[in-house]
Protein backbone atom coordinates (compact mmCIF):
# COMPACT_ATOMS: atom_id res chain seq x y z
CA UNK A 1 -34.68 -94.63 122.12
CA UNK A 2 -32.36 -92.43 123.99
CA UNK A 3 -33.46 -89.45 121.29
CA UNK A 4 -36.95 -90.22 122.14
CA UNK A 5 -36.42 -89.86 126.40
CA UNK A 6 -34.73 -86.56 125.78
CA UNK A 7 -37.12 -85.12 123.18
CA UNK A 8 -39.87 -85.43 126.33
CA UNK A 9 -37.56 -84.98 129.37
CA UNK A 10 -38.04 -88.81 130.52
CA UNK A 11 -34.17 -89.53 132.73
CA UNK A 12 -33.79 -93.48 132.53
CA UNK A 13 -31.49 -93.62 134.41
CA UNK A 14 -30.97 -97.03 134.72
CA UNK A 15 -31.46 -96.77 130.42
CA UNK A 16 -27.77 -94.46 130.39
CA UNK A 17 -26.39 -96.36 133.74
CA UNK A 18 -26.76 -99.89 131.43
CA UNK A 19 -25.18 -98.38 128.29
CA UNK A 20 -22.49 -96.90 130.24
CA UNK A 21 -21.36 -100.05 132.09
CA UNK A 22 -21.26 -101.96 128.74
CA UNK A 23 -19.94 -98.75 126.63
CA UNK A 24 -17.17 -100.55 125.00
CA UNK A 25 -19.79 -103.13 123.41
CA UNK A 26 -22.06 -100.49 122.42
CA UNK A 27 -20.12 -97.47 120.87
CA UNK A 28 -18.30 -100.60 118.89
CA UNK A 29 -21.95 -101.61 117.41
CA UNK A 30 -23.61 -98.34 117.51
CA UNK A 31 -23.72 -96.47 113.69
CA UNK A 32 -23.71 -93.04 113.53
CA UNK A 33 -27.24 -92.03 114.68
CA UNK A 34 -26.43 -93.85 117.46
CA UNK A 35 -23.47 -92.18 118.49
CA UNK A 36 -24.81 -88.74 118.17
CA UNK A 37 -28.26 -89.47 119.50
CA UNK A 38 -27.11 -90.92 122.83
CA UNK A 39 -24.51 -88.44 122.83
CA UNK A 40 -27.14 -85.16 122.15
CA UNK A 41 -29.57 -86.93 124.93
CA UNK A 42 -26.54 -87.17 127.33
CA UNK A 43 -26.50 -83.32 127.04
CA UNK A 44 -30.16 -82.54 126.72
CA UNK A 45 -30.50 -84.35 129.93
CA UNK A 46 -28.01 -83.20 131.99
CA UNK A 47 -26.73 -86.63 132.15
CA UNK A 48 -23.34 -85.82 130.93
CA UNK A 49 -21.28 -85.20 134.14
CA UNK A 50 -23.32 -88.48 135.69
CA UNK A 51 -22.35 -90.55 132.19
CA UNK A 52 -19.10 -89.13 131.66
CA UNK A 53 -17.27 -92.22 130.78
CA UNK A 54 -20.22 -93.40 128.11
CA UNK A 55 -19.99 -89.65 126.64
CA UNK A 56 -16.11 -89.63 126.42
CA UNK A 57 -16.46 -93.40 124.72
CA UNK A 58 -18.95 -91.90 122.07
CA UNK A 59 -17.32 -88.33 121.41
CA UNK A 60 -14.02 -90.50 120.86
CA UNK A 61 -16.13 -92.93 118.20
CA UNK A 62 -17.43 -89.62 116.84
CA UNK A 63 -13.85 -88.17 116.18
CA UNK A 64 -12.44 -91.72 115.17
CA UNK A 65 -15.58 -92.30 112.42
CA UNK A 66 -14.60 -88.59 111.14
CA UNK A 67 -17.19 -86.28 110.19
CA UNK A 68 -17.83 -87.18 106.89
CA UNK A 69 -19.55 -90.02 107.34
CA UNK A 70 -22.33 -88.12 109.97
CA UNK A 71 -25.58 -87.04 108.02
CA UNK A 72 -25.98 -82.92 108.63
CA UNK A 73 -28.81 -83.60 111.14
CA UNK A 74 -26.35 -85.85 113.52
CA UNK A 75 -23.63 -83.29 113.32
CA UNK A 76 -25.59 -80.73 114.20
CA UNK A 77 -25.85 -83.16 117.16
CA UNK A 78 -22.60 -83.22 118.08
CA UNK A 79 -22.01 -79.56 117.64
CA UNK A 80 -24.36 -79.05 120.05
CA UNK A 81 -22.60 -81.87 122.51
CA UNK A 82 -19.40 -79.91 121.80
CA UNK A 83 -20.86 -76.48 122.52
CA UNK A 84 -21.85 -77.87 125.95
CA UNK A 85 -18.62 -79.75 126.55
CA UNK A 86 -16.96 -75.87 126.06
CA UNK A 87 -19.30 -74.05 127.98
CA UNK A 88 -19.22 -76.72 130.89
């Protein structure tokens, strides 16, 4: 879902504010789509600075998971989440 609010520009808000209070439940659940789909919208949103702690949670679930187990399209992803970490 959070793929499909950044592919069109839509800002939940509320949608990133609710995964961010209960990050700890949610990067623990989420697979790897998840983690670098929520992580990419972050970005493509310019949600990250307002969602810091839910980004932090996911880019240390990324590292943790190791990227060997991320299909090409979801690291490309998280390049792109790391590019903008850099350049912010």
């Amino acid at each position: 879902m959070a793929l499909a609010f950044a592919e069109i520009g839509f800002k939940p808000a509320s949608f990133f504010n609710c995964l961010e209070k209960h990050a700890d439940e949610f990067v623990a659940t989420a697979d790897e789509q998840a983690i670098a789909n929520v992580s990419w919208s972050l970005v493509a949103l310019g949600l990250a600075s307002k969602n810091e702690a839910l980004l932090q949670a996911l880019w240390k679930r990324a590292i943790e998971t190791g990227a060997s187990k991320f299909p090409s399209k979801n690291l490309q992803q998280l390049v792109q989440v790391y590019v903008h970490a850099r350049a912010s």
